[in-house]
Protein backbone atom coordinates (compact mmCIF):
# COMPACT_ATOMS: atom_id res chain seq x y z
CA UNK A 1 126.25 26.96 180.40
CA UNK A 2 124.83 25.29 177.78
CA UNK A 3 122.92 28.30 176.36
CA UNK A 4 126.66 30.22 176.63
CA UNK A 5 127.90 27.28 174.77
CA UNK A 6 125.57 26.94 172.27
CA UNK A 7 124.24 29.97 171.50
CA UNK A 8 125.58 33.32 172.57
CA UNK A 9 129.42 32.24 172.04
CA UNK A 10 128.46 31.51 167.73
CA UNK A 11 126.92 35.12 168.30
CA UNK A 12 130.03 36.67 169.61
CA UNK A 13 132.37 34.56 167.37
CA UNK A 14 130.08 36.80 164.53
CA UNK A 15 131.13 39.64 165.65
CA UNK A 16 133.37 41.57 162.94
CA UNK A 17 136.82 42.32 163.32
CA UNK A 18 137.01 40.13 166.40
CA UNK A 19 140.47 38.13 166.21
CA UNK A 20 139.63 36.02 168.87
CA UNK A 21 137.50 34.96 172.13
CA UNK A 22 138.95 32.59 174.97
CA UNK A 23 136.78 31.59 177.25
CA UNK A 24 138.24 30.44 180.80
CA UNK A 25 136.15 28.85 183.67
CA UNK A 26 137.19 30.27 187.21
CA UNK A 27 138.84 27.11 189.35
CA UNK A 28 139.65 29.52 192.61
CA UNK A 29 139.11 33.04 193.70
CA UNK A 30 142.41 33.73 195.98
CA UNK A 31 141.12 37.49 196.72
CA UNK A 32 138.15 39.34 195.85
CA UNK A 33 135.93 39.06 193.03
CA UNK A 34 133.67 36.89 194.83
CA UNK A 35 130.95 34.95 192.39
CA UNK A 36 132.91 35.63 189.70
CA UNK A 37 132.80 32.20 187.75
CA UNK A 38 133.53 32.81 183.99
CA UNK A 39 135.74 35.24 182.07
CA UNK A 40 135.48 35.61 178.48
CA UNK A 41 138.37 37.07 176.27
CA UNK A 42 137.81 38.90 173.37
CA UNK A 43 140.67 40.52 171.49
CA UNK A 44 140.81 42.84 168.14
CA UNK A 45 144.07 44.71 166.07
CA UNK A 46 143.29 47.93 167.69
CA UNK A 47 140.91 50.78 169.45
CA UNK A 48 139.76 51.52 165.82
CA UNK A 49 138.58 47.35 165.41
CA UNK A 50 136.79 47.46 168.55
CA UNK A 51 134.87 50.79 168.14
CA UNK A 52 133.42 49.27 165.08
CA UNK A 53 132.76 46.00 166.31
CA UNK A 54 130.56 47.32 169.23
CA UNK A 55 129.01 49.44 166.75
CA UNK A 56 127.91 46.85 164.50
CA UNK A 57 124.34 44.32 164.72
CA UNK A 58 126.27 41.46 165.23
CA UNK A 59 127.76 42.63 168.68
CA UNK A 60 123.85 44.45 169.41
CA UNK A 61 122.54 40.80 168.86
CA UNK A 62 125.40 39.07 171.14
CA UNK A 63 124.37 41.91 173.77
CA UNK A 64 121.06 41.47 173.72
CA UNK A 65 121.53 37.80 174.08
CA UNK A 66 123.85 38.42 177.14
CA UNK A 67 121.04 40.58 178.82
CA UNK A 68 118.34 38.11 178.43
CA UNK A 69 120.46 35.65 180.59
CA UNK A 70 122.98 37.08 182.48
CA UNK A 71 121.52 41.00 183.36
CA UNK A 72 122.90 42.09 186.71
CA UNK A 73 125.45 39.33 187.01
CA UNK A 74 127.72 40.47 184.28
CA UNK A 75 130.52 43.09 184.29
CA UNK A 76 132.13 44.31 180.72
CA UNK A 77 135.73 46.21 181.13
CA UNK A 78 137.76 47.17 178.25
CA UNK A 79 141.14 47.19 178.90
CA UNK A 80 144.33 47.85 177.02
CA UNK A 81 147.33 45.83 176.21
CA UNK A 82 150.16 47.19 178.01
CA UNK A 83 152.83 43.85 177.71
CA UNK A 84 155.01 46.05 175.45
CA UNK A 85 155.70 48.84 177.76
């Protein structure tokens, strides 16, 4: 954790156009999703925002960083805000 901590969160809080990241520590898995132990939040305005934040060197260096410690453990989803419909 304390490379997560202390390293590759500062390189995903570089990441442009990234409003925010929350970072939450799994207490209980009630079903499924077994070994999952971490889930990081990260949030931007809008489709266009994150497009160009995954495109950009600052995200390539936070995902590089991810695969030198956590390849084959991780899963990335992108989902989409649906609390207004």
């Amino acid at each position: 954790m304390e490379h997560y901590e202390k390293v590759h969160v500062p390189l995903v809080r570089a990441t442009p156009k990234l409003q925010s990241i929350d970072v939450h520590r799994v207490a209980k898995t009630v079903y499924g999703g077994e070994g999952i132990f971490l889930i990081a939040r990260m949030t931007f305005a809008d489709r266009a925002s994150f497009d160009q934040a995954m495109a950009s060197a600052e995200n390539k260096a936070a995902g590089k960083d991810l695969m030198s410690f956590a390849a084959g453990a991780v899963t990335l989803l992108v989902t989409d805000d649906t609390s207004d419909t």
